[in-house]
Protein backbone atom coordinates (compact mmCIF):
# COMPACT_ATOMS: atom_id res chain seq x y z
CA UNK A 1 0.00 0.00 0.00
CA UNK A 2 1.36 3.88 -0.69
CA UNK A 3 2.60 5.25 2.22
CA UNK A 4 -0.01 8.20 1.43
CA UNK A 5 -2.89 6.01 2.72
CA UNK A 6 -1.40 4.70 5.63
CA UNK A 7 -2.50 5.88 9.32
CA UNK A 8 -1.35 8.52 11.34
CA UNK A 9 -1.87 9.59 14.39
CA UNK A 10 -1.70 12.99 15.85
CA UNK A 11 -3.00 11.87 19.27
CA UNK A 12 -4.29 9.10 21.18
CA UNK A 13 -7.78 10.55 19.97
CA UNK A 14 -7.28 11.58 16.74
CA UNK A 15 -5.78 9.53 14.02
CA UNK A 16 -5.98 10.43 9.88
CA UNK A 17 -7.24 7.70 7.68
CA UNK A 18 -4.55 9.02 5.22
CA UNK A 19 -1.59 11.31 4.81
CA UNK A 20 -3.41 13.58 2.54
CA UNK A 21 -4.69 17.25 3.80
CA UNK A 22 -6.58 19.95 2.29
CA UNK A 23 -4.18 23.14 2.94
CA UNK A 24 -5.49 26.28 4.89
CA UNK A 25 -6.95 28.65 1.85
CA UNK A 26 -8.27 32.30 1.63
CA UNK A 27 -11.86 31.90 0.32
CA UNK A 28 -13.53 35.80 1.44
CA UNK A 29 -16.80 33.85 1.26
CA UNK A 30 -17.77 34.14 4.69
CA UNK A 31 -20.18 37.31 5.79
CA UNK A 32 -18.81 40.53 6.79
CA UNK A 33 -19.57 39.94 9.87
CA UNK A 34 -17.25 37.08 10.55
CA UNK A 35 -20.41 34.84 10.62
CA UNK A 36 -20.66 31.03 8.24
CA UNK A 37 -22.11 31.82 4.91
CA UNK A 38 -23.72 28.90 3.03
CA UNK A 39 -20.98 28.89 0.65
CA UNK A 40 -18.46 28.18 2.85
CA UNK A 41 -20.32 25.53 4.47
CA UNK A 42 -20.87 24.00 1.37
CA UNK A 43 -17.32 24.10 0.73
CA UNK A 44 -15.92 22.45 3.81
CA UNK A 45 -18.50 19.78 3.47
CA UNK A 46 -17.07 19.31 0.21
CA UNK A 47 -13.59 18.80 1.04
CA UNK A 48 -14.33 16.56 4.59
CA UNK A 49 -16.85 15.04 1.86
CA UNK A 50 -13.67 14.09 -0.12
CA UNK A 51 -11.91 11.78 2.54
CA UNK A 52 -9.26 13.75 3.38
CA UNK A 53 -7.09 12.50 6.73
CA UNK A 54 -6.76 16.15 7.71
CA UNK A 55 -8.72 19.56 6.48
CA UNK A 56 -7.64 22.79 7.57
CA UNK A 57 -9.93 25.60 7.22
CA UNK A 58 -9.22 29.17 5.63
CA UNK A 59 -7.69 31.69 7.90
CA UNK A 60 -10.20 32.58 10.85
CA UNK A 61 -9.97 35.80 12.99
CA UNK A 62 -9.46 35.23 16.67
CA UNK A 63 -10.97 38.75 17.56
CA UNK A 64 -12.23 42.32 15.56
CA UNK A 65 -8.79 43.56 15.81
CA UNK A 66 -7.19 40.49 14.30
CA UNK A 67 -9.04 40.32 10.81
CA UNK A 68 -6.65 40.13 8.18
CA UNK A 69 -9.23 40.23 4.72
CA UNK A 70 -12.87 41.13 4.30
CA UNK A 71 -15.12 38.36 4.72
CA UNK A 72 -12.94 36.53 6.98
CA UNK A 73 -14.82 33.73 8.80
CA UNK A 74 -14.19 34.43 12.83
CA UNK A 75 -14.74 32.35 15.49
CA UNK A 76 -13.38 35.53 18.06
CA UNK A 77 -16.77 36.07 20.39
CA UNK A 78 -19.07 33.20 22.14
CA UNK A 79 -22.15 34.15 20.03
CA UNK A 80 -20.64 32.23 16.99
CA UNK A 81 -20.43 29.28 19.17
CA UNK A 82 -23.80 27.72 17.99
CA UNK A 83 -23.07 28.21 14.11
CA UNK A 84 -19.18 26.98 14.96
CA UNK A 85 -21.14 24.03 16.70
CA UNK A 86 -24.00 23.42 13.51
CA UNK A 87 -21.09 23.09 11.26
CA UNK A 88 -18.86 20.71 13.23
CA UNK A 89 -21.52 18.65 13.51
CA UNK A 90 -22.43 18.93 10.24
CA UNK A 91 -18.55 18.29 8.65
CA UNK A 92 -17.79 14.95 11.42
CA UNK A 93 -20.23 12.80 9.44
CA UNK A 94 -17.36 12.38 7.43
CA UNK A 95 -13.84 10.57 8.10
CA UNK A 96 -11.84 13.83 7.72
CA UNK A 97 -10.37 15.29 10.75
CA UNK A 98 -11.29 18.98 10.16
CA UNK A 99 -9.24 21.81 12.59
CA UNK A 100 -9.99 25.76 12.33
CA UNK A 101 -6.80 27.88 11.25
CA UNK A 102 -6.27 30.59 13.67
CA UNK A 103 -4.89 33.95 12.87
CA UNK A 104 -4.05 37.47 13.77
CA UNK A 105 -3.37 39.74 11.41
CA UNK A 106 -1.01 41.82 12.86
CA UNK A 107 0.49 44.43 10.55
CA UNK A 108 -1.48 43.42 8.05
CA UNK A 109 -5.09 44.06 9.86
CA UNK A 110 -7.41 46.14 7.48
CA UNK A 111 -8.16 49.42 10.06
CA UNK A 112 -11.19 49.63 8.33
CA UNK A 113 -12.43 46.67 9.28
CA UNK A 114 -10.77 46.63 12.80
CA UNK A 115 -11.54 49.68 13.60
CA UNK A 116 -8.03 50.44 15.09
CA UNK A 117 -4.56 50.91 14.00
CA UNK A 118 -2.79 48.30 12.95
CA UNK A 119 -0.57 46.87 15.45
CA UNK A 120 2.48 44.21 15.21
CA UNK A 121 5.80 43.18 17.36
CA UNK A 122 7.18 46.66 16.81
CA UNK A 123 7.01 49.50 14.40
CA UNK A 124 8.84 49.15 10.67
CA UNK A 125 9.48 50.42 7.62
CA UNK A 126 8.98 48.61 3.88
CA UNK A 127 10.40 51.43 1.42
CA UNK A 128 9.66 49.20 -1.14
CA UNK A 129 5.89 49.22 -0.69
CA UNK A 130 4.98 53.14 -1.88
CA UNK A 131 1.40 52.94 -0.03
CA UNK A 132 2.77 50.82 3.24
CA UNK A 133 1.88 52.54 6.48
CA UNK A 134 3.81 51.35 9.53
CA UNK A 135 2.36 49.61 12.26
CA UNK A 136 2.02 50.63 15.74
CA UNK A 137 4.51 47.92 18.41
CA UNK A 138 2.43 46.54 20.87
CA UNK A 139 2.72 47.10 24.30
CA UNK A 140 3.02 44.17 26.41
CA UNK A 141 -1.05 44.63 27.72
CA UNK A 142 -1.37 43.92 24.14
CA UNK A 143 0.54 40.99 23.99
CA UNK A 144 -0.93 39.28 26.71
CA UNK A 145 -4.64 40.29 25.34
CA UNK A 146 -3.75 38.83 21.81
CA UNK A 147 -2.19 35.61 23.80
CA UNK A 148 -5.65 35.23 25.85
CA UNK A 149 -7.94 35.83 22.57
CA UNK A 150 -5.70 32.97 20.70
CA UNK A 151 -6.79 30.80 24.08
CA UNK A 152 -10.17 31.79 24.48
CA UNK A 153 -10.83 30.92 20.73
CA UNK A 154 -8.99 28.02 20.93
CA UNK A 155 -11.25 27.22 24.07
CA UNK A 156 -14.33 27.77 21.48
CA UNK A 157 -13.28 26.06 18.46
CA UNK A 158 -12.70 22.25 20.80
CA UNK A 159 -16.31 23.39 22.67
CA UNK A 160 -17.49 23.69 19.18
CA UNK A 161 -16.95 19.86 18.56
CA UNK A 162 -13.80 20.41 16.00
CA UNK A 163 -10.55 17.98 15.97
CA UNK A 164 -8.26 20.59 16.66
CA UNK A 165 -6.48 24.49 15.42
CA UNK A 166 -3.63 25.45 13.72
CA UNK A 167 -1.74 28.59 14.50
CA UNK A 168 -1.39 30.55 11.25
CA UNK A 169 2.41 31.11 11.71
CA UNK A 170 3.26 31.66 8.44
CA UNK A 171 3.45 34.07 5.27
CA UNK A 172 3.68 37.33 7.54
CA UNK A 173 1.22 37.57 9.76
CA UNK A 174 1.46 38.20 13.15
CA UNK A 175 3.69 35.60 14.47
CA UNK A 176 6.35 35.95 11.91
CA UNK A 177 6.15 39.26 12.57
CA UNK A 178 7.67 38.73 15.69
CA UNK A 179 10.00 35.55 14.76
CA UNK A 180 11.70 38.38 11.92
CA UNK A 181 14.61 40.16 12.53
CA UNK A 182 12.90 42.38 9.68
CA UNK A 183 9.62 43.27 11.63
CA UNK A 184 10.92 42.50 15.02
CA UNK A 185 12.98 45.87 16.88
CA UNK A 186 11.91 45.37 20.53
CA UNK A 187 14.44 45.85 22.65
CA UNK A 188 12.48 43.76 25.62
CA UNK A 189 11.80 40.35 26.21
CA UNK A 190 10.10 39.59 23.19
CA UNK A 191 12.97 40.88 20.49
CA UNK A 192 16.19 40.49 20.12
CA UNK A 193 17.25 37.11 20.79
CA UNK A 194 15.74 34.03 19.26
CA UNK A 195 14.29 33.23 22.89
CA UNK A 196 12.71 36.32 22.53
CA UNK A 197 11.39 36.70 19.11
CA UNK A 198 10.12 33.46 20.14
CA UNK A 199 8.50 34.05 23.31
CA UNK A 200 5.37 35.19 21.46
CA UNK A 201 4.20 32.36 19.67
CA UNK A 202 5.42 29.51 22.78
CA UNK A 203 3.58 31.21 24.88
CA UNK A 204 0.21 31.48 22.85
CA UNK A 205 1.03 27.54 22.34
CA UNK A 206 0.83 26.92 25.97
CA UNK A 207 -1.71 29.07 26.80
CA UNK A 208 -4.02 27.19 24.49
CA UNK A 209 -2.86 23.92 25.55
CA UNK A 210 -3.79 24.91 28.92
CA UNK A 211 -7.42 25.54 27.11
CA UNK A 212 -7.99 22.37 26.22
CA UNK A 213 -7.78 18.54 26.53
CA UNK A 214 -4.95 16.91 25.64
CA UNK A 215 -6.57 14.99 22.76
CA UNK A 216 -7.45 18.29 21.11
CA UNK A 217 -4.98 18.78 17.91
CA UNK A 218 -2.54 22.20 17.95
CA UNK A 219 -0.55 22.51 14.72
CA UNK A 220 1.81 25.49 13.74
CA UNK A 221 2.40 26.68 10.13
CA UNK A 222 5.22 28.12 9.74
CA UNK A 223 7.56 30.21 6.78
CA UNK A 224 10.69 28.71 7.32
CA UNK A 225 12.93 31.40 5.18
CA UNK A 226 12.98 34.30 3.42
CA UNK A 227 10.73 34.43 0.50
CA UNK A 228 9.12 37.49 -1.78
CA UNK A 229 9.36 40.85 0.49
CA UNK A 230 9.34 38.47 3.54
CA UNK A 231 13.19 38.64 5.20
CA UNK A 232 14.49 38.34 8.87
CA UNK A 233 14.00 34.29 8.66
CA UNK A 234 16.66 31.92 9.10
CA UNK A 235 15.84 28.02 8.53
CA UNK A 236 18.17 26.68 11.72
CA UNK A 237 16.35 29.54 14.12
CA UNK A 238 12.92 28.07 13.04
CA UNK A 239 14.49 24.53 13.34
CA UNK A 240 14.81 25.41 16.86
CA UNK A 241 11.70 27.12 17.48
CA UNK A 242 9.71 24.36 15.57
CA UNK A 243 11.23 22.05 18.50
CA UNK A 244 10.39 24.30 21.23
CA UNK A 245 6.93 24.46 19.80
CA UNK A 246 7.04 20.54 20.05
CA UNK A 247 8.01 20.67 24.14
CA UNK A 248 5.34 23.23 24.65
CA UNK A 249 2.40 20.89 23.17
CA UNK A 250 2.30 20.94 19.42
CA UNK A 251 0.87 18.05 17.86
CA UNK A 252 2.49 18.76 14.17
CA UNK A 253 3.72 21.18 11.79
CA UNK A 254 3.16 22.78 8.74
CA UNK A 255 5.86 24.02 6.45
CA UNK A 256 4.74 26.96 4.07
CA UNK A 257 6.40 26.98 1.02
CA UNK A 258 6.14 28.25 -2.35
CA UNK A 259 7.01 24.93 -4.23
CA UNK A 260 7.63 22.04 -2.00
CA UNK A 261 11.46 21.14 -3.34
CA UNK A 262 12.68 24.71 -3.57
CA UNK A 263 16.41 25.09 -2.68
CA UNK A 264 17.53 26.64 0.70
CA UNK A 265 17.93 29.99 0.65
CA UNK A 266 20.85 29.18 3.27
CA UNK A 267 22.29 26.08 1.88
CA UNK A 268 21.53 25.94 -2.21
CA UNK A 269 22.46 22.67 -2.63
CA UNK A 270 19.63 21.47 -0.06
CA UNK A 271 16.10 20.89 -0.75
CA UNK A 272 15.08 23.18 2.23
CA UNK A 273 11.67 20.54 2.97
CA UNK A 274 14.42 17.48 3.54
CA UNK A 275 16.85 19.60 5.17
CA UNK A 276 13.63 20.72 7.94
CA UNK A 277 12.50 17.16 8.21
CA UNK A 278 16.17 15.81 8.81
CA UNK A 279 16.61 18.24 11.76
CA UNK A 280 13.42 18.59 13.61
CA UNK A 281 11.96 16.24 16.56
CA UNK A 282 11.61 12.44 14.86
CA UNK A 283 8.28 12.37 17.03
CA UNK A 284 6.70 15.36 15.03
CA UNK A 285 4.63 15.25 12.53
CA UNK A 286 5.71 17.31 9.58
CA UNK A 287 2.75 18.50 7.14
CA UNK A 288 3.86 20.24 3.68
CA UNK A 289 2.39 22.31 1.17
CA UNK A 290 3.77 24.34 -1.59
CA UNK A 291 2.93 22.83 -5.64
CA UNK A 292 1.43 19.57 -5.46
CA UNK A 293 -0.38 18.39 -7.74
CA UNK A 294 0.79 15.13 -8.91
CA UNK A 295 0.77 11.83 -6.92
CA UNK A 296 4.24 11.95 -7.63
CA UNK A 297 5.23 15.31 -6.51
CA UNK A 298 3.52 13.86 -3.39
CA UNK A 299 5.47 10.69 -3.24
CA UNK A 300 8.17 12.76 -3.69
CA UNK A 301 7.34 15.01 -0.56
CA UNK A 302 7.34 11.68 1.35
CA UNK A 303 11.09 10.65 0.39
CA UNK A 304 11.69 14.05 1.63
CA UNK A 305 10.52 13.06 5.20
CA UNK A 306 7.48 14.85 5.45
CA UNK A 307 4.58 13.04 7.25
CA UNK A 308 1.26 14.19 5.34
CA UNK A 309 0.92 16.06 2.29
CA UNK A 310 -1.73 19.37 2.12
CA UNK A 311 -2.86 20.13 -1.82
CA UNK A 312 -4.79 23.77 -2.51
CA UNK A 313 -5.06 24.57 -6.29
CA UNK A 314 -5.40 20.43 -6.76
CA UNK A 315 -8.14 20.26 -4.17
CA UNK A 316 -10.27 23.36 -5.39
CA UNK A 317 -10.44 21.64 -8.80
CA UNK A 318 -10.83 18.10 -7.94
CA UNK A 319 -13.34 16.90 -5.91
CA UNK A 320 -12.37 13.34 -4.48
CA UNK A 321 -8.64 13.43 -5.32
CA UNK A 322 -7.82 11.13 -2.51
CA UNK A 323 -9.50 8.21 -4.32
CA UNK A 324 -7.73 8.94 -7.33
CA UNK A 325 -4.32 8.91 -5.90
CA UNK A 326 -5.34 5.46 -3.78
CA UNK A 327 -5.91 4.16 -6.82
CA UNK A 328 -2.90 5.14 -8.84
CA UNK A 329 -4.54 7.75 -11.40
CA UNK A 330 -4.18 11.47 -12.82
CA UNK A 331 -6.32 13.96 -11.88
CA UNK A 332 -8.95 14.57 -14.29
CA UNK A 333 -8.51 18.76 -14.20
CA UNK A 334 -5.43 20.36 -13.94
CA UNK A 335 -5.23 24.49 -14.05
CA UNK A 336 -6.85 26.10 -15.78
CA UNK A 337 -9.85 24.63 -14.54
CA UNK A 338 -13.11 25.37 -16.04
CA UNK A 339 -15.93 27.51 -14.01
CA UNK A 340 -18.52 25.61 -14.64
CA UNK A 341 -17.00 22.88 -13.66
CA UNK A 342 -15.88 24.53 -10.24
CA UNK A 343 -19.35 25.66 -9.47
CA UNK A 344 -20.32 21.93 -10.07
CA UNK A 345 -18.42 20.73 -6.81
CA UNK A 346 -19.43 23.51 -4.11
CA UNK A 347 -16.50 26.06 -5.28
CA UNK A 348 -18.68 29.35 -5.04
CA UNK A 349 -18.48 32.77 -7.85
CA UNK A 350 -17.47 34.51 -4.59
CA UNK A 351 -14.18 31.81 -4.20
CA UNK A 352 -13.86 31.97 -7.81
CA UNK A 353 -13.69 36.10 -8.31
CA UNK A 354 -10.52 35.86 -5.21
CA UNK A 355 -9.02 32.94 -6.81
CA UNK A 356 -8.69 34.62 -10.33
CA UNK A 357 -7.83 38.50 -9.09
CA UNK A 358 -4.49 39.77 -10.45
CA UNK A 359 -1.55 39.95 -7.95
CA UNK A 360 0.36 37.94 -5.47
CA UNK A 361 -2.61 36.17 -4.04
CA UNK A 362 -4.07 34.94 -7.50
CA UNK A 363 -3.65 31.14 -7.39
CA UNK A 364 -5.13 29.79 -10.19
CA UNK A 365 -6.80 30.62 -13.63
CA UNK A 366 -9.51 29.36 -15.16
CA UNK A 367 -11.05 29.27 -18.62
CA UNK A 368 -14.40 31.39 -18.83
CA UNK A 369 -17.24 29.95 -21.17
């Protein structure tokens, strides 16, 4: 049998029927207010639908000062407990374990949706952005609010009936704002040294896992280099940080990468994915993403030493792509996919119009009729 549909188990509770995931993806189809929309619903049912081991939802706002895009889904106050609870109950039907991803924006919270400045680890500068406006450092009140929203919606998401969260660690937001020696100036005990530009995101890990049982899946995404205008990260710091993460109650995690078998940026003649999974705790379960699309490229994650595979652009297209990897075959639609055919299997005009915009966050293309 291919590795890919073996077991494996995140905890004593919670084991995936395969090593296949659905990556965390931006969808804006949620209401302004935070709140489910049917669309999304219909999504996720989709993809638990599709036998995934592990699906990890779009990017969801801990609190009103955390949102990060409009029509983020949220799962920050106790009145979206109920509709949290509706869909949980709605997506464990299915064998997928599903767990909510868990963000804060920080310097990259829309004010006009927050209603506030935006804040991050400390004020900086990008001179190569014309329109960027720096952010605000947070004081340490700050800090320890953001640390007991992360925990209270953790709290909310397991009282919900969900398998489990993963921090959103990755790709610039708040915690890699502080991990950066770009976006990270403090001069206290949350910059400077890697203990300290650390401090941040092992302490929301253990406040959480003070939250909740110890059955309840925590995960970590995390960028592991520097990539696009994103600098300050250096692979053997987040090596380390990854295995502090481990000691203060992770349960896996993610690596976010552009293409999974990219070069290091530090060492060019190492596939930066192998080079992580050679040197992080053997007990950890490593999750990638980044360009697979292809049962091989998959495969091919696997020699690398990861322990699950997440697909986005693959998934959006192809509805029940585990089954045809389990049994050896191609995907039937490759990019560009067809809208018609994406509205046929729950991907909604509202996904579709985000997924096609120009710019960095365009991730596919697809052929209008």
């Amino acid at each position: 049998m291919n590795t890919l549909f073996s077991t494996l188990k995140l905890t004593s509770k919670h084991t995936l029927i395969n090593r296949l995931a659905v990556a965390p993806m931006t969808t804006s189809q949620s209401n302004p207010d935070g709140t489910l929309s049917e669309d999304e619903i219909k999504w996720l049912e989709r993809l638990a639908s599709d036998n995934y081991g592990l699906v990890i939802t779009c990017a969801a706002a801990i609190s009103k000062k955390s949102i990060a895009f409009h029509n983020q889904l949220s799962v920050g106050t106790d009145d979206l407990l109920p509709s949290l609870t509706a869909l949980a109950n709605r997506l464990n039907k299915y064998k997928s374990k599903v767990v909510i991803q868990l963000c804060h924006a920080g310097s990259r919270a829309i004010p006009e949706l927050t209603g506030t400045y935006a804040y991050s680890a400390s004020s900086y500068s990008m001179p190569q952005l014309p329109n960027f406006v720096a952010p605000k450092e947070l004081t340490i009140e700050q800090i320890n609010e953001i640390i007991e929203d992360f925990a209270n919606a953790c709290q909310r998401v397991e009282k919900a009936g969900f398998a489990g969260i993963e921090f959103h660690g990755a790709n610039g937001y708040l915690f890699t704002q502080f991990i950066s020696k770009m976006t990270n100036l403090r001069n206290d005990e949350y910059g400077g040294s890697l203990e300290n530009r650390s401090r941040f995101s092992r302490e929301v890990v253990k406040a959480c896992r003070n939250k909740v049982s110890k059955d309840f899946i925590i995960g970590f995404r995390i960028s592991m280099e520097n990539a696009w205008l994103e600098t300050g990260l250096d692979i053997d710091e987040n090596i380390k940080i990854i295995n502090w993460l481990k000691e203060d109650g992770i349960d896996y995690i993610h690596i976010s990468n552009m293409s999974f078998d990219v070069p290091s940026v530090k060492y060019p003649d190492k596939i930066a994915l192998q080079y992580v999974c050679q040197n992080v705790n053997k007990e950890l379960p490593v999750i990638c993403a980044g360009s697979i699309t292809t049962l091989e490229n998959a495969n091919k994650a696997l020699e690398y030493g990861v322990s699950c595979v997440a697909f986005g652009r693959a998934a959006i297209g192809n509805a029940d792509l585990p089954k045809y990897f389990e049994k050896g075959e191609s995907l039937p639609f490759t990019t560009p996919f067809e809208i018609e055919i994406l509205r046929k299997i729950a991907v909604s005009d509202t996904f579709i119009k985000y997924i096609t915009a120009p710019g960095p966050l365009s991730s596919l293309k697809v052929i209008k009729q």
